[in-house]
N, C-alpha and C. Protein backbone atom coordinates (compact mmCIF):
# COMPACT_ATOMS: atom_id res chain seq x y z
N UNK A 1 -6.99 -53.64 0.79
CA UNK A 1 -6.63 -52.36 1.37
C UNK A 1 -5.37 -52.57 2.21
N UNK A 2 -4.30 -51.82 1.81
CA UNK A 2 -2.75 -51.85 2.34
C UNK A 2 -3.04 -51.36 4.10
N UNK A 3 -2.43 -51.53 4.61
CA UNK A 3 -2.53 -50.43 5.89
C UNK A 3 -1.29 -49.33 5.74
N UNK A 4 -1.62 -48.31 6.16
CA UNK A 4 -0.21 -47.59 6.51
C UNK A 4 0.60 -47.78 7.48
N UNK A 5 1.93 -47.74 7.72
CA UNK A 5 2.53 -48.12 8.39
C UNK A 5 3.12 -46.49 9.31
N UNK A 6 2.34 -45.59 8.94
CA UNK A 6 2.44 -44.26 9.58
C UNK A 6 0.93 -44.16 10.05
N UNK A 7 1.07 -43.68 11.49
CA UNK A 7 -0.19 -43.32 12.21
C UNK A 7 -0.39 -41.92 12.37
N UNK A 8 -1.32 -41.92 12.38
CA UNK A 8 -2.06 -40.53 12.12
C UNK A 8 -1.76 -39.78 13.98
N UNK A 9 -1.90 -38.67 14.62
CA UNK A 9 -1.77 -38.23 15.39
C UNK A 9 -2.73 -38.69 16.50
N UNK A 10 -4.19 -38.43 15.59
CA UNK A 10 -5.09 -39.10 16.40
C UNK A 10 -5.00 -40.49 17.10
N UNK A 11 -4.62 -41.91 15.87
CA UNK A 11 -4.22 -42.96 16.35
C UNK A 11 -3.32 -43.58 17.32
N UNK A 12 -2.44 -42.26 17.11
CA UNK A 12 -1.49 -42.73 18.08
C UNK A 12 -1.85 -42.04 19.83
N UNK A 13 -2.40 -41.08 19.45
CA UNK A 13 -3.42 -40.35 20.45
C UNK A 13 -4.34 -41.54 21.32
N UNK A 14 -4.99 -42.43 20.57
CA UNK A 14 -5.79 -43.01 20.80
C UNK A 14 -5.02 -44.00 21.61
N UNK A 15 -4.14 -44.69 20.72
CA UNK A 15 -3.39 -45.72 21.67
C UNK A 15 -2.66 -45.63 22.84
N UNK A 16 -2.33 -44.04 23.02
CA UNK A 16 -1.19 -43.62 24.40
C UNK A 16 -2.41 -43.47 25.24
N UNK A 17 -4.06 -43.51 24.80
CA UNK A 17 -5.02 -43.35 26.15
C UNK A 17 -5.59 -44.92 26.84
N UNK A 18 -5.42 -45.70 25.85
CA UNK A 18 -5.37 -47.18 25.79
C UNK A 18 -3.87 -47.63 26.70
N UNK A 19 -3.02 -47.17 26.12
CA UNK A 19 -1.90 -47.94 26.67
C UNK A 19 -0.44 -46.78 26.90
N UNK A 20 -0.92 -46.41 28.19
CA UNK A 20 0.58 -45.57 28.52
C UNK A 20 1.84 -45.73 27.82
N UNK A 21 1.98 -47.00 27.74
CA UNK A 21 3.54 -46.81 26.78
C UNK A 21 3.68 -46.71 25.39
N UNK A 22 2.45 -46.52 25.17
CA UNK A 22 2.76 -45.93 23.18
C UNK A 22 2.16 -44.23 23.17
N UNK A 23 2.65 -43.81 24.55
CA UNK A 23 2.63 -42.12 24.47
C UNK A 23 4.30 -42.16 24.14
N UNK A 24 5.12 -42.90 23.87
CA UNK A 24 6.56 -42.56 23.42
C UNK A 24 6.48 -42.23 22.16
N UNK A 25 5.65 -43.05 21.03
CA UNK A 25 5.19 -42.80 19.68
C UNK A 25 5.32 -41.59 19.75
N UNK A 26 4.06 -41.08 20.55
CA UNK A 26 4.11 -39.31 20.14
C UNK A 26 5.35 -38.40 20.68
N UNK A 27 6.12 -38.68 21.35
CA UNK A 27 7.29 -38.09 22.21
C UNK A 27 8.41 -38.07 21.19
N UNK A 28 8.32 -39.20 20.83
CA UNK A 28 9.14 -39.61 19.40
C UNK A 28 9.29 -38.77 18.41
N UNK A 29 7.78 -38.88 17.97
CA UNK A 29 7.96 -37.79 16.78
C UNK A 29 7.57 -36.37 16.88
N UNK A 30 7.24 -36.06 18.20
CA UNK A 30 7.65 -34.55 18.61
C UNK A 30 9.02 -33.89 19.33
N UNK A 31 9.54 -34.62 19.98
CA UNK A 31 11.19 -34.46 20.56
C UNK A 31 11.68 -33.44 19.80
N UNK A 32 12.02 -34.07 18.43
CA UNK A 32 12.86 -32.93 17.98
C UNK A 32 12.80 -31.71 17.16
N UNK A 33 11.22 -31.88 16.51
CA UNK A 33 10.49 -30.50 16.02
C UNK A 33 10.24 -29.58 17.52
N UNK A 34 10.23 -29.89 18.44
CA UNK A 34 9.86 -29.14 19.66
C UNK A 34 11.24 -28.99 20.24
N UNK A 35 11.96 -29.54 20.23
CA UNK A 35 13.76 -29.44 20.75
C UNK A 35 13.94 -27.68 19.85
N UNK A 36 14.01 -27.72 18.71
CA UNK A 36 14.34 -26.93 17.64
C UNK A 36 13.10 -25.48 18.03
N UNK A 37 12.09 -25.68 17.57
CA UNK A 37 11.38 -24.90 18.14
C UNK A 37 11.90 -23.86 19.92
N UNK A 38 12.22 -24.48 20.60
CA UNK A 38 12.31 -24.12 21.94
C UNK A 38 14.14 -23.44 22.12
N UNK A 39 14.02 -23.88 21.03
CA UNK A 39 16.09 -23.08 21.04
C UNK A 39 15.49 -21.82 20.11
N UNK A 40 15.30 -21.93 19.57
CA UNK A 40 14.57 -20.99 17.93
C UNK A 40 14.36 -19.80 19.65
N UNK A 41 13.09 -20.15 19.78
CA UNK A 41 12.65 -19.28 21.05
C UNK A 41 14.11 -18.42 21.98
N UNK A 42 14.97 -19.00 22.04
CA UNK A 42 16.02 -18.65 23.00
C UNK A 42 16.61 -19.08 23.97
N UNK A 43 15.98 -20.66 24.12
CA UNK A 43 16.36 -21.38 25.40
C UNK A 43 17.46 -22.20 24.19
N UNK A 44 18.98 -21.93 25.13
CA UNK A 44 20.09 -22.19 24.66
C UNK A 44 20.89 -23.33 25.40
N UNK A 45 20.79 -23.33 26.76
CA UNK A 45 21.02 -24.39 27.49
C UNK A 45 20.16 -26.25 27.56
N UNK A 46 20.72 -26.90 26.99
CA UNK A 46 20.56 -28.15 26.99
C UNK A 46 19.73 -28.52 27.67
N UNK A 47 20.13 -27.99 28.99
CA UNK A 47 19.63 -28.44 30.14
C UNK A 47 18.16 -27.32 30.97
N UNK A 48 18.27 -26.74 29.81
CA UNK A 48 16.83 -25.84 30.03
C UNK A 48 15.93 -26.60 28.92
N UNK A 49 16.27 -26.73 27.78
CA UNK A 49 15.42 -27.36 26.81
C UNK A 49 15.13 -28.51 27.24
N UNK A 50 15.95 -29.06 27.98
CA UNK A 50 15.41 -30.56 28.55
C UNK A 50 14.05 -30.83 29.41
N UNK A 51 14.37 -29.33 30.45
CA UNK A 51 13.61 -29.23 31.27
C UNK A 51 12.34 -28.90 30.48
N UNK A 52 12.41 -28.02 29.74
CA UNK A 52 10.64 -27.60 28.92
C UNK A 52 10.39 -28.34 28.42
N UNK A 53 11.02 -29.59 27.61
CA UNK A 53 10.33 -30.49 26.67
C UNK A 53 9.61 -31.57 28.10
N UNK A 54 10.14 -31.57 28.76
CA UNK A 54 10.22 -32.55 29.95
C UNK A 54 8.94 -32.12 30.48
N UNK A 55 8.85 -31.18 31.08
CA UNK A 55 7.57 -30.80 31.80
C UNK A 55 6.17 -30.82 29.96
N UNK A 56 6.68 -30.08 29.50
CA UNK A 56 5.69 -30.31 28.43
C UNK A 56 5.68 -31.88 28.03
N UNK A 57 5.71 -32.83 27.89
CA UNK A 57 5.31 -33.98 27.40
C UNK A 57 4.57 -34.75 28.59
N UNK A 58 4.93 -34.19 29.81
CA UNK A 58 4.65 -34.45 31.38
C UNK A 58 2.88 -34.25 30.75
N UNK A 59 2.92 -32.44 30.98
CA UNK A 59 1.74 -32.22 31.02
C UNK A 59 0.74 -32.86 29.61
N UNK A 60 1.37 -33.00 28.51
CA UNK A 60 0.45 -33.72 27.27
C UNK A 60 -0.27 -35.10 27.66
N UNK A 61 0.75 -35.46 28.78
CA UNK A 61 0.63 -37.05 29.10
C UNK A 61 -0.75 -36.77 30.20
N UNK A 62 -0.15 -35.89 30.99
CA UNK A 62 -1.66 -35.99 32.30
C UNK A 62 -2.80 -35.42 32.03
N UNK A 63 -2.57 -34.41 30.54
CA UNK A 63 -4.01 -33.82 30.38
C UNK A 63 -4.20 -34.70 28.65
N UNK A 64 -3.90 -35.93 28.47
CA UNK A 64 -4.40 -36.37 27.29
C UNK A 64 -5.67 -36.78 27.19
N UNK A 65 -6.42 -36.93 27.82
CA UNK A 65 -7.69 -37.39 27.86
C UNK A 65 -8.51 -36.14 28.08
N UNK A 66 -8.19 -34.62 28.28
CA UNK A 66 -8.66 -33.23 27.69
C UNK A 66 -7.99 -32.97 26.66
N UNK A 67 -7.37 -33.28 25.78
CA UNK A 67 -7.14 -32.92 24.83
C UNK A 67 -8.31 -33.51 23.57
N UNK A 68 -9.26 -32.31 22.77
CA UNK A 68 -9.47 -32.69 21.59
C UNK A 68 -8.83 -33.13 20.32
N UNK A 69 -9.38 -34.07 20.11
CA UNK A 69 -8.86 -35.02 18.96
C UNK A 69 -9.47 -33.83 17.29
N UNK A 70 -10.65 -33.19 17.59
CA UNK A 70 -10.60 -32.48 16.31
C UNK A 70 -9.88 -31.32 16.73
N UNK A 71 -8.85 -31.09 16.77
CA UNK A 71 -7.56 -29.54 16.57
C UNK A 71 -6.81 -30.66 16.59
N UNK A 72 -6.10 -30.13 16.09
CA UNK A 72 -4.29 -30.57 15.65
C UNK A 72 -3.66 -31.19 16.75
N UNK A 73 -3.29 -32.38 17.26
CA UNK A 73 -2.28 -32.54 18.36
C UNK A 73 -1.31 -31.86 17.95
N UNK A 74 -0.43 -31.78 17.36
CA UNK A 74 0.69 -30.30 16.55
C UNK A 74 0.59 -29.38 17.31
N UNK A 75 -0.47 -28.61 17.03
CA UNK A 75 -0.75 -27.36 17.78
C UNK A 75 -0.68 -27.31 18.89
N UNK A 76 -0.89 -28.24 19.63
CA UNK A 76 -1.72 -28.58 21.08
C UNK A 76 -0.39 -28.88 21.76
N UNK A 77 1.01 -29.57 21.32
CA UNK A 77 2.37 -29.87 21.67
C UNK A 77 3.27 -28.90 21.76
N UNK A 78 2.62 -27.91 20.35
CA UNK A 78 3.68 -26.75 20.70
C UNK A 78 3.08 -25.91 21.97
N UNK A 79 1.77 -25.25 21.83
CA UNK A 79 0.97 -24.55 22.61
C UNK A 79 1.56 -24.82 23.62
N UNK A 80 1.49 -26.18 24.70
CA UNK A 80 1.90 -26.77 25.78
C UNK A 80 3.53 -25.83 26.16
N UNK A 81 4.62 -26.43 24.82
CA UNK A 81 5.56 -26.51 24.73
C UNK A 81 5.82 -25.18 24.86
N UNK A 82 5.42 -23.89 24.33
CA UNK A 82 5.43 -22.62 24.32
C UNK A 82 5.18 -21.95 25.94
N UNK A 83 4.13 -23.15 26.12
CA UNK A 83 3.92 -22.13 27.18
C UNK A 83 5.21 -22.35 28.54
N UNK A 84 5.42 -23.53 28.36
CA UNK A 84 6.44 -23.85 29.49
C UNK A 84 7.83 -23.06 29.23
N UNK A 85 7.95 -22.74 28.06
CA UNK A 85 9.04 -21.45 27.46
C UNK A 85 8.96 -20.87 28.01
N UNK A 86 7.96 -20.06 28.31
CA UNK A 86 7.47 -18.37 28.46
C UNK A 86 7.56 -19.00 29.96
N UNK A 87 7.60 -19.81 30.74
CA UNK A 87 7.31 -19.98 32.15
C UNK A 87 9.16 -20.10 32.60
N UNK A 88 9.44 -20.65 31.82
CA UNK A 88 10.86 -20.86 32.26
C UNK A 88 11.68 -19.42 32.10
N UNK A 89 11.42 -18.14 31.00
CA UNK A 89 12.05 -16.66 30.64
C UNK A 89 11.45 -16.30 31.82
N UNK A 90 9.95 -16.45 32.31
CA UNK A 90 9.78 -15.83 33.35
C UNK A 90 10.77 -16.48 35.10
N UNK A 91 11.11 -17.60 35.05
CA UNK A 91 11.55 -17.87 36.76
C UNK A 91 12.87 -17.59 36.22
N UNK A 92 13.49 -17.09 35.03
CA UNK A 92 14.78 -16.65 34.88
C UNK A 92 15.03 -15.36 35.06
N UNK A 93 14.11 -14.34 34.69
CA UNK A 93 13.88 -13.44 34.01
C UNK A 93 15.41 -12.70 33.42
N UNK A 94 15.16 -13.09 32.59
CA UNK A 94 16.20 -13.13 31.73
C UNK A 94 15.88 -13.17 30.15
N UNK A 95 16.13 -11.97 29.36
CA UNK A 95 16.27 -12.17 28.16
C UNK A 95 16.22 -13.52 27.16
N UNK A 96 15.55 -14.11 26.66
CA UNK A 96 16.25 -15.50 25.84
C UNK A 96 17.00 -14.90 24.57
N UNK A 97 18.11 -15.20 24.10
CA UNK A 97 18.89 -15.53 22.96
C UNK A 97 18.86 -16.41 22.39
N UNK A 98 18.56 -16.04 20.70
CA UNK A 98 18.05 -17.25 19.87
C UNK A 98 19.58 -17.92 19.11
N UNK A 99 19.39 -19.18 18.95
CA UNK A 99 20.51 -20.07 18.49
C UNK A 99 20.49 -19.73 16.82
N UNK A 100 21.25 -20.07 16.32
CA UNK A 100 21.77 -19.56 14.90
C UNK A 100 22.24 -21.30 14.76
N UNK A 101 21.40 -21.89 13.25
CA UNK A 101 22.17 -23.16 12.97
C UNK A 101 22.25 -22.92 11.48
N UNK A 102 22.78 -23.91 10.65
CA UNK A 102 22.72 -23.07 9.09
C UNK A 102 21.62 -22.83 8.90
N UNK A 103 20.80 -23.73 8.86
CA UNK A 103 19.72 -23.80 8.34
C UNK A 103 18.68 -22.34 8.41
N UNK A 104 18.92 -21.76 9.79
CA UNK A 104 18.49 -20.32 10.29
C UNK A 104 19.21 -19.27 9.68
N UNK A 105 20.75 -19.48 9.09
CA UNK A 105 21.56 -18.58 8.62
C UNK A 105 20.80 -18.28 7.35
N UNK A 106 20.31 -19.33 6.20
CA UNK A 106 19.76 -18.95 5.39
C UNK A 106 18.26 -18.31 5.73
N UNK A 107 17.93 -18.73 6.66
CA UNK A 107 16.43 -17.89 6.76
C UNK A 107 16.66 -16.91 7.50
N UNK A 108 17.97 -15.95 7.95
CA UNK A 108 17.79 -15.23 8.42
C UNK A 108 18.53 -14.20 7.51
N UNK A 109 18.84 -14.72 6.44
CA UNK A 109 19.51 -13.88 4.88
C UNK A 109 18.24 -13.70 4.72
N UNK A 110 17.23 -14.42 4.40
CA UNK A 110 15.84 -14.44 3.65
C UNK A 110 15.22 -13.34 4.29
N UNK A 111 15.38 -13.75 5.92
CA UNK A 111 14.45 -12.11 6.52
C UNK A 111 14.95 -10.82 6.17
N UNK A 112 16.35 -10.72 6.10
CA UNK A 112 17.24 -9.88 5.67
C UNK A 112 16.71 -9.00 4.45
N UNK A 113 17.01 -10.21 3.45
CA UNK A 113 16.70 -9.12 2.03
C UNK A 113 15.17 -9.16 1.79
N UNK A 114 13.95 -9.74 2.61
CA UNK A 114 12.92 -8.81 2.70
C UNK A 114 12.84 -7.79 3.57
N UNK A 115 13.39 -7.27 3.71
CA UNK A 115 13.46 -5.70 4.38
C UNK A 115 14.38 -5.10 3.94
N UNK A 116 14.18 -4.82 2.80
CA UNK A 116 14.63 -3.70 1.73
C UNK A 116 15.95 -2.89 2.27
N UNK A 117 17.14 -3.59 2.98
CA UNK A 117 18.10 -3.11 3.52
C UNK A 117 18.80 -2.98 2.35
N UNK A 118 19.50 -1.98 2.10
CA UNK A 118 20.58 -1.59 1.28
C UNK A 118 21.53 -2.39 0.87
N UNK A 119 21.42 -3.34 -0.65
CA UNK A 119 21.98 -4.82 -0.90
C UNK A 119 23.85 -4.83 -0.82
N UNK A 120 24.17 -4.00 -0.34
CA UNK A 120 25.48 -3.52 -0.33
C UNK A 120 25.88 -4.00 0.93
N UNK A 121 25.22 -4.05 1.99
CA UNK A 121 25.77 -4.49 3.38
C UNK A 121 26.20 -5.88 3.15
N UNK A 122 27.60 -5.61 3.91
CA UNK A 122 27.83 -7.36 3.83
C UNK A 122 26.83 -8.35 4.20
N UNK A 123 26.67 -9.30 3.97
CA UNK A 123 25.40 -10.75 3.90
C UNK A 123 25.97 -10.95 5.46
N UNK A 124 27.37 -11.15 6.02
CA UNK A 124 27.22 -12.06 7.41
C UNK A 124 27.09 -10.75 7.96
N UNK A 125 27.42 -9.41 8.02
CA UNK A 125 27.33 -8.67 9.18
C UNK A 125 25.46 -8.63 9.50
N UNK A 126 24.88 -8.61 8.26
CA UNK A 126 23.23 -8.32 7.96
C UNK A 126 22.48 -9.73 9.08
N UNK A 127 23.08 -10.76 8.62
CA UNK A 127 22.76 -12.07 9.69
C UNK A 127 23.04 -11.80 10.83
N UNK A 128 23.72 -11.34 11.29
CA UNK A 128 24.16 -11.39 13.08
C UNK A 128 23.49 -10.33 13.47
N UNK A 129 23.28 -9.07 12.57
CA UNK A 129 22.42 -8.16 12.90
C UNK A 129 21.06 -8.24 13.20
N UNK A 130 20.38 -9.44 12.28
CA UNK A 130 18.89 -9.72 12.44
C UNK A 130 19.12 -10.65 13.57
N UNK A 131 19.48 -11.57 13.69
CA UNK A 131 20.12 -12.73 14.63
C UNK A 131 19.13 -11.97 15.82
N UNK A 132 20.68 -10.50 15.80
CA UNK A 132 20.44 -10.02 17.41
C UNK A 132 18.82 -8.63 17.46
N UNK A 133 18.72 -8.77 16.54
CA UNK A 133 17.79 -7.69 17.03
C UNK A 133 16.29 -8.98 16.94
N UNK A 134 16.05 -9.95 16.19
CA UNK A 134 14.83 -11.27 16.51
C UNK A 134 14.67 -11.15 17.83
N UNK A 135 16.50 -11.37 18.93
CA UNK A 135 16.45 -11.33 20.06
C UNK A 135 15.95 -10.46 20.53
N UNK A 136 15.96 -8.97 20.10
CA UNK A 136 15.75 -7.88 21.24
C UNK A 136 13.99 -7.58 21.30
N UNK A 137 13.56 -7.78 19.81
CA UNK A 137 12.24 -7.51 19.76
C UNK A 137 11.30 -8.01 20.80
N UNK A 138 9.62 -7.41 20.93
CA UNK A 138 9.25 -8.27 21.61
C UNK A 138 8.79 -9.48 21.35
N UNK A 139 8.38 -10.03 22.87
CA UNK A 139 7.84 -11.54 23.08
C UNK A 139 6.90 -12.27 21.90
N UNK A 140 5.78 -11.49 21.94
CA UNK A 140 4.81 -11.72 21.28
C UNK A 140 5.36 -11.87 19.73
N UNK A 141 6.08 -10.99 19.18
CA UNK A 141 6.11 -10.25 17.72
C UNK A 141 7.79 -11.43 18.11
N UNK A 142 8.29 -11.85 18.46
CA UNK A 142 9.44 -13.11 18.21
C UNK A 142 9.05 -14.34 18.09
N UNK A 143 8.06 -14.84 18.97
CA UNK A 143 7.13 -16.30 18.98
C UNK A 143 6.52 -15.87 17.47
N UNK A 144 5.55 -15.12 17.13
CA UNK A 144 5.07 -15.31 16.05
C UNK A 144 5.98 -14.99 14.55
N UNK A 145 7.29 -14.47 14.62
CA UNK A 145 8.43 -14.50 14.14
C UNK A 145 8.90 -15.83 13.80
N UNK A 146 9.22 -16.86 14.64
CA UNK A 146 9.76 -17.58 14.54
C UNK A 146 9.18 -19.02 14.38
N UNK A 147 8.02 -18.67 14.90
CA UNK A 147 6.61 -19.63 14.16
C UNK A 147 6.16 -19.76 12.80
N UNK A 148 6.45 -18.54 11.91
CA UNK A 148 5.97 -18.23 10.94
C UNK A 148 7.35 -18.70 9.97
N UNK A 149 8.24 -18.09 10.28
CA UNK A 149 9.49 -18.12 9.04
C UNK A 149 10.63 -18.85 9.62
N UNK A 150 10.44 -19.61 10.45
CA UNK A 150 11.28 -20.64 11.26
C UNK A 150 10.99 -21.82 11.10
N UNK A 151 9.57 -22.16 11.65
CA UNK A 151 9.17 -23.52 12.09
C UNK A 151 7.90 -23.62 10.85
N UNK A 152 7.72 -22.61 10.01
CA UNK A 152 6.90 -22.68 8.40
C UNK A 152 5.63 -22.98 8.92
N UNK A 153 4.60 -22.49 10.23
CA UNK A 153 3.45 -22.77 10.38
C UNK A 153 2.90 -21.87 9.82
N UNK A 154 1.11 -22.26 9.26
CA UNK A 154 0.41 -21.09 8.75
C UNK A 154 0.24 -20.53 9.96
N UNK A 155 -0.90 -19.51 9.29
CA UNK A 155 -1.70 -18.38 10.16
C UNK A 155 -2.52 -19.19 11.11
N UNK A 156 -3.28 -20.17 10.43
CA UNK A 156 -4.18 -20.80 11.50
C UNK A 156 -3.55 -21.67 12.58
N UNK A 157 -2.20 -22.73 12.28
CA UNK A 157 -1.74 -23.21 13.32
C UNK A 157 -0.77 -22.57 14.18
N UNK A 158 -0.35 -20.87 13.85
CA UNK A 158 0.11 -19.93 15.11
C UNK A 158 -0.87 -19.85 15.86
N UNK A 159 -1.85 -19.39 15.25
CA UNK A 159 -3.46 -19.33 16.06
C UNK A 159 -3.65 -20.24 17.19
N UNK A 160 -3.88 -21.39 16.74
CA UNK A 160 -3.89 -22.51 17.92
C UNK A 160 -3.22 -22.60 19.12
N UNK A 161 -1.40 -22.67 18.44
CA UNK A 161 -0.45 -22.75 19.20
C UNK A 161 -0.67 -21.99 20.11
N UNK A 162 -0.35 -20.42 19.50
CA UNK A 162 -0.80 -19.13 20.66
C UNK A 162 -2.18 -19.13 21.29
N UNK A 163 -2.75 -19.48 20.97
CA UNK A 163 -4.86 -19.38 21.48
C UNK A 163 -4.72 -18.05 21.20
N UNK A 164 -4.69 -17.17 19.58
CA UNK A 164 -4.51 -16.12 19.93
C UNK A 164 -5.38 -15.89 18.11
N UNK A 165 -6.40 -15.39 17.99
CA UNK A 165 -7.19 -15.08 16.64
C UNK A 165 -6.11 -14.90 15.24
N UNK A 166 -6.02 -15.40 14.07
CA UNK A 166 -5.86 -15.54 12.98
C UNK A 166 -5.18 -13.90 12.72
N UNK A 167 -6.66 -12.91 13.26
CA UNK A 167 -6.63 -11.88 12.66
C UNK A 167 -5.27 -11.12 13.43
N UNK A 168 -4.85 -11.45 14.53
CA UNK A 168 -3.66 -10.80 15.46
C UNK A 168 -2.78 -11.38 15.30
N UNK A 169 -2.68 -13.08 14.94
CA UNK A 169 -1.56 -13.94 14.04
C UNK A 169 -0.88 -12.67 13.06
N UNK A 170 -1.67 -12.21 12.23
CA UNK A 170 -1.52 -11.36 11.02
C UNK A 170 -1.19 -10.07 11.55
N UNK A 171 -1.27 -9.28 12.26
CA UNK A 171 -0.91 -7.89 12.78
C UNK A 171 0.40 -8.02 13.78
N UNK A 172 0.46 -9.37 14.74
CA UNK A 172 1.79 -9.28 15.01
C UNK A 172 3.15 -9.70 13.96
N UNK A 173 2.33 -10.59 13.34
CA UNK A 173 3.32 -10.77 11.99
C UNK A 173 4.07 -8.99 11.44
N UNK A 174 3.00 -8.40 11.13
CA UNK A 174 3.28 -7.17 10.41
C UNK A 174 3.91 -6.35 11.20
N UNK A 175 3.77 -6.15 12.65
CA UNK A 175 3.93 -5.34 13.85
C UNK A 175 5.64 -5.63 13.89
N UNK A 176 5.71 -6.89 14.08
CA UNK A 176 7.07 -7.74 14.19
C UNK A 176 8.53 -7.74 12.98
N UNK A 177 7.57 -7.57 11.72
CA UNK A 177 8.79 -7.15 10.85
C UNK A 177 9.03 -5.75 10.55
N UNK A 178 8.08 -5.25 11.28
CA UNK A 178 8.40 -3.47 11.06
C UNK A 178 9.28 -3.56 12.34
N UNK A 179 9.02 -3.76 13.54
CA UNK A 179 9.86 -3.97 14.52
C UNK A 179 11.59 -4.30 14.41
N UNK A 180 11.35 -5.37 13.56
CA UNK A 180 12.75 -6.22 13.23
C UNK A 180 13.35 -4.94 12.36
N UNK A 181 12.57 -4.71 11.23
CA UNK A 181 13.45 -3.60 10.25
C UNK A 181 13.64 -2.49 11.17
N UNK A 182 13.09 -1.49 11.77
CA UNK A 182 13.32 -0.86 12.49
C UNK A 182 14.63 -0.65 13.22
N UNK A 183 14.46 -2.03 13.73
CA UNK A 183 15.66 -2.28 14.63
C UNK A 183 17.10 -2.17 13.90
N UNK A 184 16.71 -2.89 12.64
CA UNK A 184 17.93 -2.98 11.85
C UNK A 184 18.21 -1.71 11.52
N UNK A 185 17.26 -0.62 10.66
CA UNK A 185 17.45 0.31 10.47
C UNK A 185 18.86 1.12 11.61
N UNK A 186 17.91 1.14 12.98
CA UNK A 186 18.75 1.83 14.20
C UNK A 186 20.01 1.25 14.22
N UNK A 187 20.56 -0.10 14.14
CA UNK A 187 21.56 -0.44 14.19
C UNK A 187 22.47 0.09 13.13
N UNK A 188 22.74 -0.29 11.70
CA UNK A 188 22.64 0.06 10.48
C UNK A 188 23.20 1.98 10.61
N UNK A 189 22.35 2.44 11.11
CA UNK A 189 22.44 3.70 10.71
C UNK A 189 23.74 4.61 11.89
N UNK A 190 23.10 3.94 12.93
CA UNK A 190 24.15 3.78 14.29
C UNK A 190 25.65 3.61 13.59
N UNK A 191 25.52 2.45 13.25
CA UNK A 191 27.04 1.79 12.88
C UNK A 191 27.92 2.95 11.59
N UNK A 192 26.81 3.26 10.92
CA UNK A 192 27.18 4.21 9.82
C UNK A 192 28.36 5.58 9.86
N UNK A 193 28.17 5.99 11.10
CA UNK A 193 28.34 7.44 11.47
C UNK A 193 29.81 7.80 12.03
């Protein structure tokens, strides 16, 4: 029997409660799915993302020994990670603005031409348009926005992340792209006249 030379979440879980310094393992390979995630959200400053990943890996580290091993550490990193988001929009209070990288340019064509916008609009004005209205929508219906068709989690690991039922995963989903089209619509029709 080979061993793997990739550890499972749990294992490495196991070893950062054994031995403080192989909680970097997990820091490691969450840093930059949670870096990305937390800009996605709207925190644009370096030095704000620093700060949320910072306090979130803080708190993973002092509450690892409450953390269950059957749910997802995944879930349990962003959850953390989310919430120190929403803590930081709040001592700002301040709007967050979401970052645009290619990779978002194409998924934000993708959100685009599912919402049956009129295939005639130019492709970049349609991107900066969704761009800014992701931004304007609400809280709730943007996290599960950008959880879903951003960061490619199912229904059940928004669930977790948010502590928020499967079945409302699914209604802010729906709530959120009527929202987004909406928005576009108003813009769109605005601009028209």
């Amino acid at each position: 029997m080979s061993a793997s030379p990739l550890k499972t979440d749990q294992e490495l879980v196991r070893n950062a409660l054994a031995d403080r310094h192989a909680f970097a393992a997990l820091v490691t390979k969450y840093e930059a799915p949670l870096r990305r995630y937390v800009k996605r959200l709207g925190i644009n400053s370096a030095e704000d993302a620093d700060d949320v990943l910072q306090e979130a890996f803080i708190k993973a580290y002092v509450n690892l020994n409450d953390y269950d091993p059957s749910l997802p550490f995944g879930a349990w990193m962003y959850r953390i990670t989310h919430n120190e988001s929403i803590s930081l929009f709040r001592k700002q209070r301040v709007r967050p603005h979401t970052v645009e990288t290619e990779e978002e340019l194409v998924i934000f064509e993708n959100i685009a031409d599912a919402t049956d916008i009129h295939a005639e609009i130019d492709k970049k004005l349609l991107k900066v348009a969704v761009h800014k209205a992701l931004a304007g929508i609400g809280e709730q219906y943007r996290s599960v926005l950008v959880l879903r068709f951003l960061e490619e989690k199912s229904y059940d690991e928004i669930a977790d992340i948010l502590q928020i039922p499967s079945g409302t995963v699914a209604t802010y989903i729906s709530r959120g792209k009527r929202e987004l089209k909406d928005s576009l619509l108003k813009e769109f029709i605005s601009t028209d006249v």
